[in-house]
PDB file of N, CA and C in Angstrom:
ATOM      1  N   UNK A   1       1.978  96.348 120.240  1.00  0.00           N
ATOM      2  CA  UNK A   1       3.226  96.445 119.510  1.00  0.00           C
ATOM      3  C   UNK A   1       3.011  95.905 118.113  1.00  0.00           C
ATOM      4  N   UNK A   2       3.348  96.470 116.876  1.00  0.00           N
ATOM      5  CA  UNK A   2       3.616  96.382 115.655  1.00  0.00           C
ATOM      6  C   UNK A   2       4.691  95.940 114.877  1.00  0.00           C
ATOM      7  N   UNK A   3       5.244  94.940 114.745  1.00  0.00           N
ATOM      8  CA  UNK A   3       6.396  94.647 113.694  1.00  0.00           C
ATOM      9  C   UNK A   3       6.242  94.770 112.244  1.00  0.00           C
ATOM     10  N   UNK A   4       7.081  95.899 111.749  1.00  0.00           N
ATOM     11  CA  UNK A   4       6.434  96.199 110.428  1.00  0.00           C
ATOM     12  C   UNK A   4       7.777  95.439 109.878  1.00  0.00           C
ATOM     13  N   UNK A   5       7.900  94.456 108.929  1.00  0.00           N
ATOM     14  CA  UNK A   5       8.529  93.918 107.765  1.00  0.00           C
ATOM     15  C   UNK A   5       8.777  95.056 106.077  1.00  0.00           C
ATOM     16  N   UNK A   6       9.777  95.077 105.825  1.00  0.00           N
ATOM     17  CA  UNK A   6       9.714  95.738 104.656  1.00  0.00           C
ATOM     18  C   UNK A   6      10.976  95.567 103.684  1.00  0.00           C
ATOM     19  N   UNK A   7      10.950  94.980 102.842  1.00  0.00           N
ATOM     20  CA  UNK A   7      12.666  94.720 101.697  1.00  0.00           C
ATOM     21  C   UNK A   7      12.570  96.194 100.910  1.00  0.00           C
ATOM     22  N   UNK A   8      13.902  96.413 100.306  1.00  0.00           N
ATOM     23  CA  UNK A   8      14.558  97.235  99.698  1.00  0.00           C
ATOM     24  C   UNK A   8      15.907  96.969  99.491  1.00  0.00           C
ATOM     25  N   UNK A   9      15.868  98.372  98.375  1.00  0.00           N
ATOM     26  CA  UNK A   9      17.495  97.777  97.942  1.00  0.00           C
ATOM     27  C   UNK A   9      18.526  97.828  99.290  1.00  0.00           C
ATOM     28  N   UNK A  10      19.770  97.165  99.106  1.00  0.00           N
ATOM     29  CA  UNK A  10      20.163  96.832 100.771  1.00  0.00           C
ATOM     30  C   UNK A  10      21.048  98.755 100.692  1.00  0.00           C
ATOM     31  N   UNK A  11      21.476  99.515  99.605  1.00  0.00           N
ATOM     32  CA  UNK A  11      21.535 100.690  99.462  1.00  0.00           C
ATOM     33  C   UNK A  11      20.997 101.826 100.076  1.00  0.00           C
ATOM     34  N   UNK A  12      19.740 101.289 100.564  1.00  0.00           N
ATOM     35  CA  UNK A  12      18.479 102.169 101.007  1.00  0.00           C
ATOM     36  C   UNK A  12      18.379 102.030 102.613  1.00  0.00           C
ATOM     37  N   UNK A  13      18.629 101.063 102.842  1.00  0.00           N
ATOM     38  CA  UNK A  13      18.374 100.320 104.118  1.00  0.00           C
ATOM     39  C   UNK A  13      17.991 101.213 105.178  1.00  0.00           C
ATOM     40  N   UNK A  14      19.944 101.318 105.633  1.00  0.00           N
ATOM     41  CA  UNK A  14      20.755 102.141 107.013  1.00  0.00           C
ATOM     42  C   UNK A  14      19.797 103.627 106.724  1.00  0.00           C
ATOM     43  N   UNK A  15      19.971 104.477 105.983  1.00  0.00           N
ATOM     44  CA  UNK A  15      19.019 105.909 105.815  1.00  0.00           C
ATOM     45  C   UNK A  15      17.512 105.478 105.883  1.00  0.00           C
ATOM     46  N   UNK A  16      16.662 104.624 105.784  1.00  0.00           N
ATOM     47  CA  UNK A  16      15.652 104.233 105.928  1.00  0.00           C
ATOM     48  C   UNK A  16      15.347 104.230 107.084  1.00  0.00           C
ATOM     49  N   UNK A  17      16.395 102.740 107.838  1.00  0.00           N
ATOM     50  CA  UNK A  17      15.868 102.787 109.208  1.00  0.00           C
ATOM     51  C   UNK A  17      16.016 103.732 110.182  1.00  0.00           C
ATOM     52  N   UNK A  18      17.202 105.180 110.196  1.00  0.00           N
ATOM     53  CA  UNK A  18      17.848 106.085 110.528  1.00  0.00           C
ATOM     54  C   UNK A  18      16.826 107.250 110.748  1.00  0.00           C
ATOM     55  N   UNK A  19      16.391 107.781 109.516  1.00  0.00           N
ATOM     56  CA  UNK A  19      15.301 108.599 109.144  1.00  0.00           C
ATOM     57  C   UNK A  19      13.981 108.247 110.088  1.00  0.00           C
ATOM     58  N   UNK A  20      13.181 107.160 110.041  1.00  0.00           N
ATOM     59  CA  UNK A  20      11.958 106.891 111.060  1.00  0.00           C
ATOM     60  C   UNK A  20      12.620 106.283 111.896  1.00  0.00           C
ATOM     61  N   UNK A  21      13.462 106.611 113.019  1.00  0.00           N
ATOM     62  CA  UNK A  21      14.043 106.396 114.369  1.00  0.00           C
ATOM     63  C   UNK A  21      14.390 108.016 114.545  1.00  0.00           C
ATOM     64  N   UNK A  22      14.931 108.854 113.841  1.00  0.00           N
ATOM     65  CA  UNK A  22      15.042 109.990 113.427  1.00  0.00           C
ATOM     66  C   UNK A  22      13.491 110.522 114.074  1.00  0.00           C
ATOM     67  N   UNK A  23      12.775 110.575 113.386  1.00  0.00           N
ATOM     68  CA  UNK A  23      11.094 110.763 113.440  1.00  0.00           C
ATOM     69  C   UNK A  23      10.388 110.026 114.466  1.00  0.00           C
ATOM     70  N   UNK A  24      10.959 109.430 114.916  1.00  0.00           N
ATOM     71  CA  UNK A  24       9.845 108.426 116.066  1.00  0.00           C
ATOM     72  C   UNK A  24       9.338 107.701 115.806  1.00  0.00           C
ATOM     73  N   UNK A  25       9.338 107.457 114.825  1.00  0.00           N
ATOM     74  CA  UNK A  25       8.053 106.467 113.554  1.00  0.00           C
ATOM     75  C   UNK A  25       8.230 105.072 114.675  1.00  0.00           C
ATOM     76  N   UNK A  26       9.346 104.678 114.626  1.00  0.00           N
ATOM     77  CA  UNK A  26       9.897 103.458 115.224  1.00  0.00           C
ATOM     78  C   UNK A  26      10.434 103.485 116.429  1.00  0.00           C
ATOM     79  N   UNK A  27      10.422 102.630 117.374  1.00  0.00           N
ATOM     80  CA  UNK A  27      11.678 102.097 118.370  1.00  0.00           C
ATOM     81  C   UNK A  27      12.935 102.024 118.051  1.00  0.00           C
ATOM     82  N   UNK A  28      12.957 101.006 117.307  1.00  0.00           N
ATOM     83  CA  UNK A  28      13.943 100.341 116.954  1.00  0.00           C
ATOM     84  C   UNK A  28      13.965  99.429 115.187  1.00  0.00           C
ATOM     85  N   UNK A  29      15.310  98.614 115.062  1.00  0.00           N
ATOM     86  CA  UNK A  29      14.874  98.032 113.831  1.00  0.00           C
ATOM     87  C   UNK A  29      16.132  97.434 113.748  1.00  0.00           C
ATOM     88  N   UNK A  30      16.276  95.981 112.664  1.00  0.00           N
ATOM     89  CA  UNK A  30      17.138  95.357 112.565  1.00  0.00           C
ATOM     90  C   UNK A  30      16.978  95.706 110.830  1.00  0.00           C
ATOM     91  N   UNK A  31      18.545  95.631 110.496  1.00  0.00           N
ATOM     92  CA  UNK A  31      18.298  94.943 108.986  1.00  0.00           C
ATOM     93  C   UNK A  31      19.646  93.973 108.731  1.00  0.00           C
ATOM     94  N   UNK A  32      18.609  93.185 107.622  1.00  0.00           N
ATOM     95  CA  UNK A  32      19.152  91.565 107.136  1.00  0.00           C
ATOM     96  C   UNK A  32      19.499  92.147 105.955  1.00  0.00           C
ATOM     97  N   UNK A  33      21.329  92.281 105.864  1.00  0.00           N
ATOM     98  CA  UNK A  33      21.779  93.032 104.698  1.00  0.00           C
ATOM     99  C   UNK A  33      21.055  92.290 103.384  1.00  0.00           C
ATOM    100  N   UNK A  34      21.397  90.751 103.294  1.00  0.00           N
ATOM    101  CA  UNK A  34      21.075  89.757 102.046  1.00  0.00           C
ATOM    102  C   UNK A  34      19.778  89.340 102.202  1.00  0.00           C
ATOM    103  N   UNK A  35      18.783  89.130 101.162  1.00  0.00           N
ATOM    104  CA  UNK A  35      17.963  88.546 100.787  1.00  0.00           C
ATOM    105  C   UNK A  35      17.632  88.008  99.711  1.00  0.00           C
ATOM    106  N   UNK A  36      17.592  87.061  99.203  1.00  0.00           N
ATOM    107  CA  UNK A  36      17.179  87.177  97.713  1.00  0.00           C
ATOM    108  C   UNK A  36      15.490  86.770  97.664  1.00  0.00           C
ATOM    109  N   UNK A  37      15.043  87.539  96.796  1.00  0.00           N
ATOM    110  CA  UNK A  37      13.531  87.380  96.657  1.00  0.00           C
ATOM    111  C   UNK A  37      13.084  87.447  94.932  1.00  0.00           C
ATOM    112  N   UNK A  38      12.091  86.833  95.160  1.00  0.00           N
ATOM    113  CA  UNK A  38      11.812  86.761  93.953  1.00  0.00           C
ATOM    114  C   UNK A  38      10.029  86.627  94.130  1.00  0.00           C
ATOM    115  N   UNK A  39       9.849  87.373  92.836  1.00  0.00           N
ATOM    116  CA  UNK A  39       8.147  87.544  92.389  1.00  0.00           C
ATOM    117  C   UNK A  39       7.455  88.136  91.103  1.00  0.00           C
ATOM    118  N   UNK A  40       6.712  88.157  91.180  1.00  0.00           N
ATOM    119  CA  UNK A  40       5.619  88.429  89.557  1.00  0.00           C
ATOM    120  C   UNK A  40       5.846  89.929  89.777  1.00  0.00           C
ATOM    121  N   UNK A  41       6.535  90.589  88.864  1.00  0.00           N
ATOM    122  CA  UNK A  41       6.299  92.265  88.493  1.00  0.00           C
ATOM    123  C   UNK A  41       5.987  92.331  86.832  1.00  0.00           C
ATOM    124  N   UNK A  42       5.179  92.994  86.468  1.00  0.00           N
ATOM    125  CA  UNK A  42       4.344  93.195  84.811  1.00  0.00           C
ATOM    126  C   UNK A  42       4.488  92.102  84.403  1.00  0.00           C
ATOM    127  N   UNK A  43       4.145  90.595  84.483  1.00  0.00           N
ATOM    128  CA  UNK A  43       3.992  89.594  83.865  1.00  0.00           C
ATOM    129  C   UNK A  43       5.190  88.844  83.915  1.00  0.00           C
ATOM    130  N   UNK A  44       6.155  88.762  84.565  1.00  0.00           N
ATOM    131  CA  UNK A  44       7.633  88.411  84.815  1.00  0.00           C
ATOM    132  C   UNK A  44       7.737  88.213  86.269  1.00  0.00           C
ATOM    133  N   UNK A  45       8.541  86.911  86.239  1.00  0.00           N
ATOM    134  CA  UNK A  45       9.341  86.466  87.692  1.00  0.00           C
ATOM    135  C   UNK A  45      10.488  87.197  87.563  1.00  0.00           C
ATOM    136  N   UNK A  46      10.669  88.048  88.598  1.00  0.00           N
ATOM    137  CA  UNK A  46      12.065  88.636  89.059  1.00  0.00           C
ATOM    138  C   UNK A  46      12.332  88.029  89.742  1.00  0.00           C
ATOM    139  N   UNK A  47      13.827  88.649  89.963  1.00  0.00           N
ATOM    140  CA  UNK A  47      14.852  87.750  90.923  1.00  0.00           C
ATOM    141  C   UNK A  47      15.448  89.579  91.538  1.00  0.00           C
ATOM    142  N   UNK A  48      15.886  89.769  92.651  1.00  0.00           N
ATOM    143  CA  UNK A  48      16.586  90.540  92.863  1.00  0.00           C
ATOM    144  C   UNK A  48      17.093  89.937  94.625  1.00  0.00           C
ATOM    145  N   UNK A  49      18.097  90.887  94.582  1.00  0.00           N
ATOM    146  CA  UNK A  49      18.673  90.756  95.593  1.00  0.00           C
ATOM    147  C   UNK A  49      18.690  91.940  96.654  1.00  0.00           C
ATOM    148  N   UNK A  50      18.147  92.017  97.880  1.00  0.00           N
ATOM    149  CA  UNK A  50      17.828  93.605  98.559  1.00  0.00           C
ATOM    150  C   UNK A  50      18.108  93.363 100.230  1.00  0.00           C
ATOM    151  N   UNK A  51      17.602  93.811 100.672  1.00  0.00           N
ATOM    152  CA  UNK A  51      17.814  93.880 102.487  1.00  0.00           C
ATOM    153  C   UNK A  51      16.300  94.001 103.267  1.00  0.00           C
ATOM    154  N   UNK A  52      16.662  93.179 103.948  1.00  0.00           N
ATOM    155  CA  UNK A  52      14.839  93.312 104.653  1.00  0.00           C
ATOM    156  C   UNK A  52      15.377  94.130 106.036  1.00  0.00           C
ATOM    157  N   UNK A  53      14.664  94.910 106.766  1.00  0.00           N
ATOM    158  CA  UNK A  53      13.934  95.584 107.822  1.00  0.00           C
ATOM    159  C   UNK A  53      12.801  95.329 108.574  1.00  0.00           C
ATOM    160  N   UNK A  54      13.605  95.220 109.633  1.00  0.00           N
ATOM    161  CA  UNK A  54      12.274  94.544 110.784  1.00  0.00           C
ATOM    162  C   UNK A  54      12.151  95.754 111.754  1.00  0.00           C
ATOM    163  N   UNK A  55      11.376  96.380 112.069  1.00  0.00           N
ATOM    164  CA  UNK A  55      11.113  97.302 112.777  1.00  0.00           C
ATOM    165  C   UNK A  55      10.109  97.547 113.788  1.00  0.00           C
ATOM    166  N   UNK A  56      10.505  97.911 115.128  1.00  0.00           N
ATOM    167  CA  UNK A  56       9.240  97.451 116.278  1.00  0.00           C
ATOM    168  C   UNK A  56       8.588  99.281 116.397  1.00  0.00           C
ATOM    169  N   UNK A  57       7.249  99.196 116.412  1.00  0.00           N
ATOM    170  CA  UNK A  57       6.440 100.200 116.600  1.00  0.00           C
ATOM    171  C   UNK A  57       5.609 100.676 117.826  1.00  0.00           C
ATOM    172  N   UNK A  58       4.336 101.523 117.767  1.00  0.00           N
ATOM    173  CA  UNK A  58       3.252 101.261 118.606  1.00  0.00           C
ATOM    174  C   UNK A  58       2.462 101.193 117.454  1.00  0.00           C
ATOM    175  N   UNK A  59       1.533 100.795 118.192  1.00  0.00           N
ATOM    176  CA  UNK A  59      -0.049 100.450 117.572  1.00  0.00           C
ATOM    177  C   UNK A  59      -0.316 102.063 117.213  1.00  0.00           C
ATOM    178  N   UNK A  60       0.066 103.076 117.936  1.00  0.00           N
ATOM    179  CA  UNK A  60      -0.569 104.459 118.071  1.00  0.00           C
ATOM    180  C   UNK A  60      -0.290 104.694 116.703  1.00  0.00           C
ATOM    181  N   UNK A  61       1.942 104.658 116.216  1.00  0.00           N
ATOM    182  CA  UNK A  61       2.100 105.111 114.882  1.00  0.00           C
ATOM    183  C   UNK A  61       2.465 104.714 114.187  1.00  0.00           C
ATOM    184  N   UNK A  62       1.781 103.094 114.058  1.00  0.00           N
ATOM    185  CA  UNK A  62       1.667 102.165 112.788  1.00  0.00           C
ATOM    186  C   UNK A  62       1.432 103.067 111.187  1.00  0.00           C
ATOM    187  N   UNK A  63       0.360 103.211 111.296  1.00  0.00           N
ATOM    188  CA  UNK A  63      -0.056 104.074 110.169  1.00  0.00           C
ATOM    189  C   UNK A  63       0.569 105.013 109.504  1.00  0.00           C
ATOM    190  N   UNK A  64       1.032 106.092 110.207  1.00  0.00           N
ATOM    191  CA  UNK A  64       2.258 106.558 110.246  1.00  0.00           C
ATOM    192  C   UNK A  64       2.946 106.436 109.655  1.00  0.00           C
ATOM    193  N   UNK A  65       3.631 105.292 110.224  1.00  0.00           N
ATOM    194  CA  UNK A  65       4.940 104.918 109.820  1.00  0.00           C
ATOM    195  C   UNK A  65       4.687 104.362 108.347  1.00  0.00           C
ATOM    196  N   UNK A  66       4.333 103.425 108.362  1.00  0.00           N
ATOM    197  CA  UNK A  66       3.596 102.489 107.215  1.00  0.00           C
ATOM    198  C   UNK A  66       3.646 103.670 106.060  1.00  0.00           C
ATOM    199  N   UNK A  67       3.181 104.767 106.052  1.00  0.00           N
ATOM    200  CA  UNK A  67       2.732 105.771 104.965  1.00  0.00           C
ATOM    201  C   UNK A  67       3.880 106.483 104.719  1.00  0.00           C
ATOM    202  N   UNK A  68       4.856 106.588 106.106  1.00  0.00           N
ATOM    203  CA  UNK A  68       5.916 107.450 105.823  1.00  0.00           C
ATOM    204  C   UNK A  68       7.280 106.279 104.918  1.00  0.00           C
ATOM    205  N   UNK A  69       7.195 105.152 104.988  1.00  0.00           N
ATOM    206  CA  UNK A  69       7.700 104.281 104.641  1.00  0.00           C
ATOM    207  C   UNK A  69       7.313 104.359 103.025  1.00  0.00           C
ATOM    208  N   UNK A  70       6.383 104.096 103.176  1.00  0.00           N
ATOM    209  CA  UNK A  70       5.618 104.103 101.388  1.00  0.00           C
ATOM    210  C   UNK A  70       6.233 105.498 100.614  1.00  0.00           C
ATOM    211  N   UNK A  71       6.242 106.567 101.269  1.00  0.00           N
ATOM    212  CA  UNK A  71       6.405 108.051 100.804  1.00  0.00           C
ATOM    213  C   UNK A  71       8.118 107.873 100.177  1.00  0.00           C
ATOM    214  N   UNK A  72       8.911 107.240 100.716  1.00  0.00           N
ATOM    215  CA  UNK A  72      10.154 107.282 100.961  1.00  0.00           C
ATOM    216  C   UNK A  72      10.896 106.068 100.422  1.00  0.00           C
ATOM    217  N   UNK A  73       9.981 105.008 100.013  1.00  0.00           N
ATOM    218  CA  UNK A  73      10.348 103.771  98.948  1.00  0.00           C
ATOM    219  C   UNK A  73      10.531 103.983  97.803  1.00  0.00           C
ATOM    220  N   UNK A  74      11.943 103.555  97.110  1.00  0.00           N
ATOM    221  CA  UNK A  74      11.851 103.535  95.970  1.00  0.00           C
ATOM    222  C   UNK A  74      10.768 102.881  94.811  1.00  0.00           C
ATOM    223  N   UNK A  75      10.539 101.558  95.369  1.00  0.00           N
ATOM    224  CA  UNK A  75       9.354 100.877  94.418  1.00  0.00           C
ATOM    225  C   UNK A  75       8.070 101.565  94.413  1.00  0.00           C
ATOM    226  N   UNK A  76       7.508 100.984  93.392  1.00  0.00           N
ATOM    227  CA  UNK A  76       5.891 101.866  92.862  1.00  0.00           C
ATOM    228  C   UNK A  76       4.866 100.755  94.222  1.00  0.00           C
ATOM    229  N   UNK A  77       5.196  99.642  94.330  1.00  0.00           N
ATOM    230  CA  UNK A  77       4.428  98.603  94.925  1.00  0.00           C
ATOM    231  C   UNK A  77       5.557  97.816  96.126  1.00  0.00           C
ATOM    232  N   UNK A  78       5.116  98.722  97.170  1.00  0.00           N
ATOM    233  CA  UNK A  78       6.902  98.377  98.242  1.00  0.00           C
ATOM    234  C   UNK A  78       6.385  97.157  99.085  1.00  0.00           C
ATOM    235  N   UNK A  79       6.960  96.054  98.924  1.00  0.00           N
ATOM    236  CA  UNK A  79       6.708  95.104  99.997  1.00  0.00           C
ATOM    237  C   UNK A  79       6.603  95.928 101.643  1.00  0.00           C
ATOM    238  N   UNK A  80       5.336  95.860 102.126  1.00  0.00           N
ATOM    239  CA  UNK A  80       5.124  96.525 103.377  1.00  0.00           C
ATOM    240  C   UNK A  80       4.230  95.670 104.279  1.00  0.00           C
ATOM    241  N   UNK A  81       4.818  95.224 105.352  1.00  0.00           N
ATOM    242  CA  UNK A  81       3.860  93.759 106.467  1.00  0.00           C
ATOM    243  C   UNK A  81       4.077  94.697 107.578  1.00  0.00           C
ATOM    244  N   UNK A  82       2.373  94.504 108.194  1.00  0.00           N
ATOM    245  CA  UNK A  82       2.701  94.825 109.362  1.00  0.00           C
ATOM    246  C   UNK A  82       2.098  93.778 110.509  1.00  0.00           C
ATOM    247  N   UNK A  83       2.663  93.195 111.539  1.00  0.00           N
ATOM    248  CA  UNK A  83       2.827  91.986 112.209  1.00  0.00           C
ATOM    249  C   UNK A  83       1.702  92.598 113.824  1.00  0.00           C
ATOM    250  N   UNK A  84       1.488  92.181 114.431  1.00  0.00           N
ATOM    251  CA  UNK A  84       0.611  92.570 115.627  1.00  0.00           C
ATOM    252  C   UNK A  84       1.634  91.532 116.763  1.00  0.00           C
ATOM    253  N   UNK A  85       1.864  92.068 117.645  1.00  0.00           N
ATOM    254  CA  UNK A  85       2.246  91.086 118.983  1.00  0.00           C
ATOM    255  C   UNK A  85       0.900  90.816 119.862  1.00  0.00           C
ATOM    256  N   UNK A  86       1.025  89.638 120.300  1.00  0.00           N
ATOM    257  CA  UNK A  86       0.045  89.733 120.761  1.00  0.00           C
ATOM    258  C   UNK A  86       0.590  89.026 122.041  1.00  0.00           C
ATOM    259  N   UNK A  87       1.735  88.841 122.134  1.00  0.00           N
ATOM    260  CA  UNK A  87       2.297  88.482 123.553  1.00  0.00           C
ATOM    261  C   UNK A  87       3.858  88.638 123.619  1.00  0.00           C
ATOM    262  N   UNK A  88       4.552  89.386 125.070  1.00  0.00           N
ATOM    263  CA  UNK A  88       5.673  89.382 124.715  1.00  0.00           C
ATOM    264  C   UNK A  88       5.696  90.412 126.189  1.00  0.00           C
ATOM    265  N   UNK A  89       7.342  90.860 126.589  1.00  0.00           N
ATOM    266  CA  UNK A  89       7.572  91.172 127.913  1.00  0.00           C
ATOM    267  C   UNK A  89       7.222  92.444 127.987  1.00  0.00           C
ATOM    268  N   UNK A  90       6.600  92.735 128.957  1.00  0.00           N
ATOM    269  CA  UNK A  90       5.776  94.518 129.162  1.00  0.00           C
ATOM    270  C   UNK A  90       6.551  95.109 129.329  1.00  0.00           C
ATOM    271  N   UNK A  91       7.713  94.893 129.831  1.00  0.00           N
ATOM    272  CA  UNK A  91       8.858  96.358 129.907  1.00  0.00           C
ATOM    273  C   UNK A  91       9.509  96.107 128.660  1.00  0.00           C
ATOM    274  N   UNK A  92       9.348  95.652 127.468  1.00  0.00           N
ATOM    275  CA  UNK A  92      10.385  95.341 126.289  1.00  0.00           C
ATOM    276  C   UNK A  92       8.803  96.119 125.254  1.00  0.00           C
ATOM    277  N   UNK A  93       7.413  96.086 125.439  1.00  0.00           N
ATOM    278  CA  UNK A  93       6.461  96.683 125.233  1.00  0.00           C
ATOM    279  C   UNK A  93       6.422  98.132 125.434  1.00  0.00           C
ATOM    280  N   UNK A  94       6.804  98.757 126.450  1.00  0.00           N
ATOM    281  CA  UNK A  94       6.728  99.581 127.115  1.00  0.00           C
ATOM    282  C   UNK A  94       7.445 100.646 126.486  1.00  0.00           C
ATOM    283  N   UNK A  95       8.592 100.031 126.102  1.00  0.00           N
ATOM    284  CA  UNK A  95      10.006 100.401 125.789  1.00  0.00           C
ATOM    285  C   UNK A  95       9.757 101.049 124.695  1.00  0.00           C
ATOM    286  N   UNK A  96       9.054 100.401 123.611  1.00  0.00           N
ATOM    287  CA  UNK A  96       8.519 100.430 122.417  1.00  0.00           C
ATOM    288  C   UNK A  96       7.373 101.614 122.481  1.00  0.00           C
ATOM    289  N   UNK A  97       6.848 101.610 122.845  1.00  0.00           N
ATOM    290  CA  UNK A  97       5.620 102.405 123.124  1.00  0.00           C
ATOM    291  C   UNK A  97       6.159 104.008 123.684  1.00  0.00           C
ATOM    292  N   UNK A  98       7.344 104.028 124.426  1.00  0.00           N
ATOM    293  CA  UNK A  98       7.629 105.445 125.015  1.00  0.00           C
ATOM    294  C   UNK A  98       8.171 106.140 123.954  1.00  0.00           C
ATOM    295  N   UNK A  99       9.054 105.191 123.804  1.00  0.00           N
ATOM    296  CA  UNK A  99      10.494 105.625 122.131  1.00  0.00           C
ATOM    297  C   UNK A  99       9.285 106.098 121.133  1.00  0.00           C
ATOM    298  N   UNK A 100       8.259 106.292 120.756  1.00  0.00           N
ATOM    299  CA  UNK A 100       7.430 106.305 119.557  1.00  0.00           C
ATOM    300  C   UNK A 100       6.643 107.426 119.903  1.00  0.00           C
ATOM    301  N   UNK A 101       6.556 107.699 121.295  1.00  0.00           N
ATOM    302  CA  UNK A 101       5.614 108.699 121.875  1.00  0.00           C
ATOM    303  C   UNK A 101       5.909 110.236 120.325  1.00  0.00           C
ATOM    304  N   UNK A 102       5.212 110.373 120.417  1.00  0.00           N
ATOM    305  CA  UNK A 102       4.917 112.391 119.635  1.00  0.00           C
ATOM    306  C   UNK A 102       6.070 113.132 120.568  1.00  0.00           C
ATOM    307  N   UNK A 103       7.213 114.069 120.090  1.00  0.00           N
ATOM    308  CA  UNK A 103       7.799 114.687 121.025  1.00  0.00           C
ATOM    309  C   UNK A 103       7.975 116.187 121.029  1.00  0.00           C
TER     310      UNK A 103
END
């Protein structure tokens, strides 16, 4: 199982996570409307305010997803994490793994 992490504007979110659940990309996914983040873009600390996405995968269409995510981000450089489980309940695994199957 794969937990992919990813912020955006909180605008983007709901059609984000919709679209790869749409596609299979994903299981499932939460999003955290508020975030504020901040970091170095062209020589400048930003500040913005966006929505993070937590989203459970398979290992099979990590990649996938990950690329179809990138394709479909507004930013040039999209905050994109992807997390590995490495322990956790086999039918909550399982679950994850069928929902993602190719259909």
């Amino acid at each position: 199982m794969r937990l992919v992490f990813v912020t955006l504007p909180a605008s983007d979110a709901e059609a984000m996570l919709l679209l790869l659940l749409r596609e299979r990309l994903v299981a499932g996914g939460s999003i955290v409307p508020t975030v504020h983040s901040r970091y170095w873009w062209n020589g400048e600390i930003v500040a913005e305010q966006e929505a993070a996405l937590f989203m459970e995968t398979s290992a099979e269409r990590v990649e996938e997803a990950v690329t179809r995510l990138k394709e479909l981000h507004p930013y040039a450089c999209p905050r994109v994490v992807v997390l590995r489980a490495h322990e956790g309940p086999a039918d909550y695994f399982r679950w994850i793994r069928d929902e993602t199957r190719e259909v």
